[in-house]
C-alpha atoms as a PDB file:
ATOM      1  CA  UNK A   1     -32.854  25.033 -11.871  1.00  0.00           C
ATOM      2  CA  UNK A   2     -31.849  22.313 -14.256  1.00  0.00           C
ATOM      3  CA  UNK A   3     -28.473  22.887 -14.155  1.00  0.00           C
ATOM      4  CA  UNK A   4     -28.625  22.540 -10.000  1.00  0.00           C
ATOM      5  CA  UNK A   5     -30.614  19.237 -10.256  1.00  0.00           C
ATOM      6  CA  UNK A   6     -27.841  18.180 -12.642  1.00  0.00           C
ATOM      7  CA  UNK A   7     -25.082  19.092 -10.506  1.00  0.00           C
ATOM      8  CA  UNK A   8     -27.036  17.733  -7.478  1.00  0.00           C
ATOM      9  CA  UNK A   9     -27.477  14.388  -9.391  1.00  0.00           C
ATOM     10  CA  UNK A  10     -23.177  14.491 -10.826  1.00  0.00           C
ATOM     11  CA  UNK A  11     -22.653  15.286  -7.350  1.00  0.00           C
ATOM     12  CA  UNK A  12     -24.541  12.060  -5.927  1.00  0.00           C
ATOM     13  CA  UNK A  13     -23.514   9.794  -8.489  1.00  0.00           C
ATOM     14  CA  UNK A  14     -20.025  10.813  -7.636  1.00  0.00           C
ATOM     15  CA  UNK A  15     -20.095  10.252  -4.053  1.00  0.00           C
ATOM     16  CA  UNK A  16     -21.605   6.806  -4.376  1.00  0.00           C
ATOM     17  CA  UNK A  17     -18.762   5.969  -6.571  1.00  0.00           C
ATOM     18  CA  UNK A  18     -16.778   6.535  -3.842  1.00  0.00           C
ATOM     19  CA  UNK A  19     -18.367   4.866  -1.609  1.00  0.00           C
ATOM     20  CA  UNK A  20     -18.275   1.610  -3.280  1.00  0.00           C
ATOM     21  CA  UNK A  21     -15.253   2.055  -3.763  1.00  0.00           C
ATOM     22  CA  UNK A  22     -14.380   2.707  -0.401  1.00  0.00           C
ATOM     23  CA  UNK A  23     -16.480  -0.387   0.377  1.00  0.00           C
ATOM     24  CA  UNK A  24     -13.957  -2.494  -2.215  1.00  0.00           C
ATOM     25  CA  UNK A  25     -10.705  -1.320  -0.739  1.00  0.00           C
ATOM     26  CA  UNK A  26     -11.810  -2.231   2.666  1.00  0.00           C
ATOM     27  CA  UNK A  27     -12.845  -5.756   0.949  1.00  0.00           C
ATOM     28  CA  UNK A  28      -9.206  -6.095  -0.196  1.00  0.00           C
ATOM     29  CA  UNK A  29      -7.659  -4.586   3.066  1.00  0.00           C
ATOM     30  CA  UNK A  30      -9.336  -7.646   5.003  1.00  0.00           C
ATOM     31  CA  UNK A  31      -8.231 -10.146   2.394  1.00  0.00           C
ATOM     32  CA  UNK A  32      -4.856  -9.277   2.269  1.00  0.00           C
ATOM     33  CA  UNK A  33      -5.142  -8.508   6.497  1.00  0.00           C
ATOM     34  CA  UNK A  34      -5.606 -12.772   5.780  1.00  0.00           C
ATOM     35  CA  UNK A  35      -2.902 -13.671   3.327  1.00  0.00           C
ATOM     36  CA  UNK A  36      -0.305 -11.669   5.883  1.00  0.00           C
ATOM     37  CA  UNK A  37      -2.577 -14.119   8.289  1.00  0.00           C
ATOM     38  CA  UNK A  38      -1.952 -17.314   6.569  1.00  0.00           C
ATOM     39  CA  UNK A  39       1.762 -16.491   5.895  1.00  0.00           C
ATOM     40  CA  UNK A  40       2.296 -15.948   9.704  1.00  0.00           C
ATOM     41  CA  UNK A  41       0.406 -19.451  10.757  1.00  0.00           C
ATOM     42  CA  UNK A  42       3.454 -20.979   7.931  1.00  0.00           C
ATOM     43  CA  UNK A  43       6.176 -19.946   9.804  1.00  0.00           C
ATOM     44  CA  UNK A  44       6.789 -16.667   7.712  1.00  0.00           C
ATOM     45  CA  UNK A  45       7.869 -13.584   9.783  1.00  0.00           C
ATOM     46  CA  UNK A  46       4.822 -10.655   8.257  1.00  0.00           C
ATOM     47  CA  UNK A  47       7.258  -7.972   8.732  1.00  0.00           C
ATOM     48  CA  UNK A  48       9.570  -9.287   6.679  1.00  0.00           C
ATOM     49  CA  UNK A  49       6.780 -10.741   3.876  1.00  0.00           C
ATOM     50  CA  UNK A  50       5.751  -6.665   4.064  1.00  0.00           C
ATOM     51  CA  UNK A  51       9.277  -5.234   3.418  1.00  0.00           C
ATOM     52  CA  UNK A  52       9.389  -7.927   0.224  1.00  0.00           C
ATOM     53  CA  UNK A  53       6.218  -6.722  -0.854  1.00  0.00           C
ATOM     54  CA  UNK A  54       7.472  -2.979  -0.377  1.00  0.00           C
ATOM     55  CA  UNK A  55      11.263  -3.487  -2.437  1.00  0.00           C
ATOM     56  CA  UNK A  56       9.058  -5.643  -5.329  1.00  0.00           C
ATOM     57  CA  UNK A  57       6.983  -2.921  -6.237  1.00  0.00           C
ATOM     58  CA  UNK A  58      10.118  -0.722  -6.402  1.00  0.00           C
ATOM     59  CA  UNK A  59      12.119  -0.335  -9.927  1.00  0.00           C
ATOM     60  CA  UNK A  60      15.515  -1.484 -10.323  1.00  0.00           C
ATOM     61  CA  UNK A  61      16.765   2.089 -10.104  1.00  0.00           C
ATOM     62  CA  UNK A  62      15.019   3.248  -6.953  1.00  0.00           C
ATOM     63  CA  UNK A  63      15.912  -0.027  -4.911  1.00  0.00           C
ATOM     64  CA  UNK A  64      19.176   0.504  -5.666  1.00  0.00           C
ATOM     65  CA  UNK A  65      19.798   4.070  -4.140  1.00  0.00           C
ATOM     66  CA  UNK A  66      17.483   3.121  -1.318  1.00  0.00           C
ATOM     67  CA  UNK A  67      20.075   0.300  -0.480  1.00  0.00           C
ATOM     68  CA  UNK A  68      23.030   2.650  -1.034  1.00  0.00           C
ATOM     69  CA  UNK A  69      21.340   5.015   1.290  1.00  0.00           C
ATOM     70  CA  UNK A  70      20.884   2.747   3.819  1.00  0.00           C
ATOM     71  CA  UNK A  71      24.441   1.273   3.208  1.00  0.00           C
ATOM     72  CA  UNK A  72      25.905   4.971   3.762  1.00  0.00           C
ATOM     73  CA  UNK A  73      23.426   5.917   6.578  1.00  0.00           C
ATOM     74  CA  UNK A  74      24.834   2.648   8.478  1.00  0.00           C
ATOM     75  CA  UNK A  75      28.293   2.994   7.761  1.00  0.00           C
ATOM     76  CA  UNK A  76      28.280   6.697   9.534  1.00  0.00           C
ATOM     77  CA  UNK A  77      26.558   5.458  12.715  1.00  0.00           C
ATOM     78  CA  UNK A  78      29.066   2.696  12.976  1.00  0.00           C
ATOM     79  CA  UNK A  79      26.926   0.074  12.050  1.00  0.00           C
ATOM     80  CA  UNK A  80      27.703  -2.785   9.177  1.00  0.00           C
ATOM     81  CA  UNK A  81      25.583  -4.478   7.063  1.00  0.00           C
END
């Protein structure tokens, strides 16, 4: 019986973990929902503030296949970049 109050109890504390953490990542969802906000009401198109954001968090190495992908994937649909 111990052992299934202490598994009850792990099991608890672990789901309320999650929850607040749930609760923080929605938190940060809505602030960055206003940053994306506050770029647009500059001038800045979001989309293209988003795709910056996306290729930054990319190394060196994976950016530059991605671009050579893209580069060949245009060039056989007729299309130049």
């Amino acid at each position: 019986m111990a052992k299934s109050n202490f598994a009850k109890d792990q099991l608890k504390s672990l789901i309320q973990r999650i929850e607040r953490l749930e609760e923080e990542k929605a938190a940060l969802a809505a602030d960055i929902r206003e940053v994306y906000a506050e770029a647009k009401s500059h001038g800045f198109d979001t989309k293209v503030v988003r795709q910056v954001v996306k290729i930054r968090k990319m190394d060196n190495d994976d950016r530059a296949e991605q671009e050579e992908l893209l580069d060949l994937y245009l060039s056989a649909v007729g299309s130049a970049r």
